[in-house]
Protein backbone atom coordinates (compact mmCIF):
# COMPACT_ATOMS: atom_id res chain seq x y z
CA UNK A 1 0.00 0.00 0.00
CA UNK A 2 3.20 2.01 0.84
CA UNK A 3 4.07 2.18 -2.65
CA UNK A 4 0.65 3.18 -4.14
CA UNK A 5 0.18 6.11 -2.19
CA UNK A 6 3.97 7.18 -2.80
CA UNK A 7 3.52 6.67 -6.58
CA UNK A 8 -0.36 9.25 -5.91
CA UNK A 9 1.50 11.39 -4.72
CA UNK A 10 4.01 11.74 -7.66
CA UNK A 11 6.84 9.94 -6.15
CA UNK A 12 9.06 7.38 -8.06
CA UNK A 13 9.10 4.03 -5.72
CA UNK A 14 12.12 1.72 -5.12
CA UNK A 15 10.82 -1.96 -4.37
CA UNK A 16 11.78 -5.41 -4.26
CA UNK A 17 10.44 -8.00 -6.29
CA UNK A 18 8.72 -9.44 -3.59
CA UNK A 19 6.13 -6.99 -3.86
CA UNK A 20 2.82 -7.78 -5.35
CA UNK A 21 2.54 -5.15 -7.57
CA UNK A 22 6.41 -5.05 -9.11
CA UNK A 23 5.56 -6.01 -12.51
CA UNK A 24 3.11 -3.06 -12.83
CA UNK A 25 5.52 -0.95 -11.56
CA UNK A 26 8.14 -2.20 -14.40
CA UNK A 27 5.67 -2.42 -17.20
CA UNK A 28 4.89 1.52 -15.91
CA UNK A 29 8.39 3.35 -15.79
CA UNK A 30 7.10 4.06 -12.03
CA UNK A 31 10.05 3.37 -10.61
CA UNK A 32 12.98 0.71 -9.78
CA UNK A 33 12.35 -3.18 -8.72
CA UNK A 34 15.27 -4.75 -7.03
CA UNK A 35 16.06 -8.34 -5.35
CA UNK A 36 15.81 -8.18 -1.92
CA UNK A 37 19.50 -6.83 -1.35
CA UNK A 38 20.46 -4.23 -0.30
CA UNK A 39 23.80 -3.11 -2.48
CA UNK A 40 20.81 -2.88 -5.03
CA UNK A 41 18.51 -1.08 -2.90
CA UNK A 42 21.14 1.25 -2.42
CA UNK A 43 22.28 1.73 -6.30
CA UNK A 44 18.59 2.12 -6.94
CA UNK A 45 18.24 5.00 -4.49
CA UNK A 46 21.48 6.60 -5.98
CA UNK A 47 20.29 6.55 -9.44
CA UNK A 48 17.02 8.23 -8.51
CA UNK A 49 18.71 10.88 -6.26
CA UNK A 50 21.48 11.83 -9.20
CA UNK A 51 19.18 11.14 -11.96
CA UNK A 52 16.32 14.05 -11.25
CA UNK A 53 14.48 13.73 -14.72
CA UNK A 54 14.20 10.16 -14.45
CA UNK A 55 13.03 10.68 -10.70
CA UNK A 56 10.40 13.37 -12.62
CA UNK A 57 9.43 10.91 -15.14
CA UNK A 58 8.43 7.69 -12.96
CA UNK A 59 6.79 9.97 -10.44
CA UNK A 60 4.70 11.22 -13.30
CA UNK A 61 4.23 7.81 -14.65
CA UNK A 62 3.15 6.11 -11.01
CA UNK A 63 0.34 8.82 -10.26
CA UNK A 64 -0.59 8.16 -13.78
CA UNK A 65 -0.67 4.49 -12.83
CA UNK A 66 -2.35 4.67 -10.08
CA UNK A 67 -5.14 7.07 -11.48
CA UNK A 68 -5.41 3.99 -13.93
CA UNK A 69 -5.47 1.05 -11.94
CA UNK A 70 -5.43 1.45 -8.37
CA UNK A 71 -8.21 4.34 -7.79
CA UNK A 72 -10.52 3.27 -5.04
CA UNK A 73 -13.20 2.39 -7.72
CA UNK A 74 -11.18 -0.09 -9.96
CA UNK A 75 -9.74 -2.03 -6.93
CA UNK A 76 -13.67 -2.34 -5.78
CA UNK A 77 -14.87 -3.18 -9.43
CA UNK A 78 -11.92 -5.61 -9.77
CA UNK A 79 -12.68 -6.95 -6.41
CA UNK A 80 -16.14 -6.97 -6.96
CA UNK A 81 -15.46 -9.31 -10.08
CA UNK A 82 -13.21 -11.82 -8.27
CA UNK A 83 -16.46 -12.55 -5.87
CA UNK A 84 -18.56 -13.20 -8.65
CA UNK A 85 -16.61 -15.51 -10.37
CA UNK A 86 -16.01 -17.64 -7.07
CA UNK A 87 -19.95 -17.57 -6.48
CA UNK A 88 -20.19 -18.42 -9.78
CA UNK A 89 -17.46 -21.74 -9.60
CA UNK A 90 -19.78 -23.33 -6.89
């Protein structure tokens, strides 16, 4: 959740790929995904802190994520779905 309200805000997010949402973040220039080390949480910090456009560009592209695909009304609609096709299975 961390993440998703950084990337609202504008921010670009460093995670591991632990995190659920890591290939979204990929696929959307949102920021960095990392193994679970920390040299390469570190390098990934660096880059965004000496690279500012970059830093501009995936904060711009993980509110525009978010506005697409994690808005209160698309994780409801999406959750809303998942229910209906369980009810449906039985």
């Amino acid at each position: 959740m961390t993440a998703i309200e950084a990337m609202a805000c504008g921010l670009p997010v460093v995670i591991s790929d632990q995190v659920g949402i890591h290939r979204e973040v990929v696929k959307g220039s949102a920021g960095l995904v990392v193994n679970c080390d920390s040299e390469q949480l570190a390098q990934a910090m660096i880059k965004l802190l000496d690279d500012t456009d970059l830093s501009q560009r995936m904060g711009e592209n993980g509110r525009r994520l978010v506005n697409e695909r994690f808005t209160l009304d698309k994780i409801a609609t999406k959750m809303i779905e998942v229910y209906e096709r369980v009810i449906s299975s039985n």
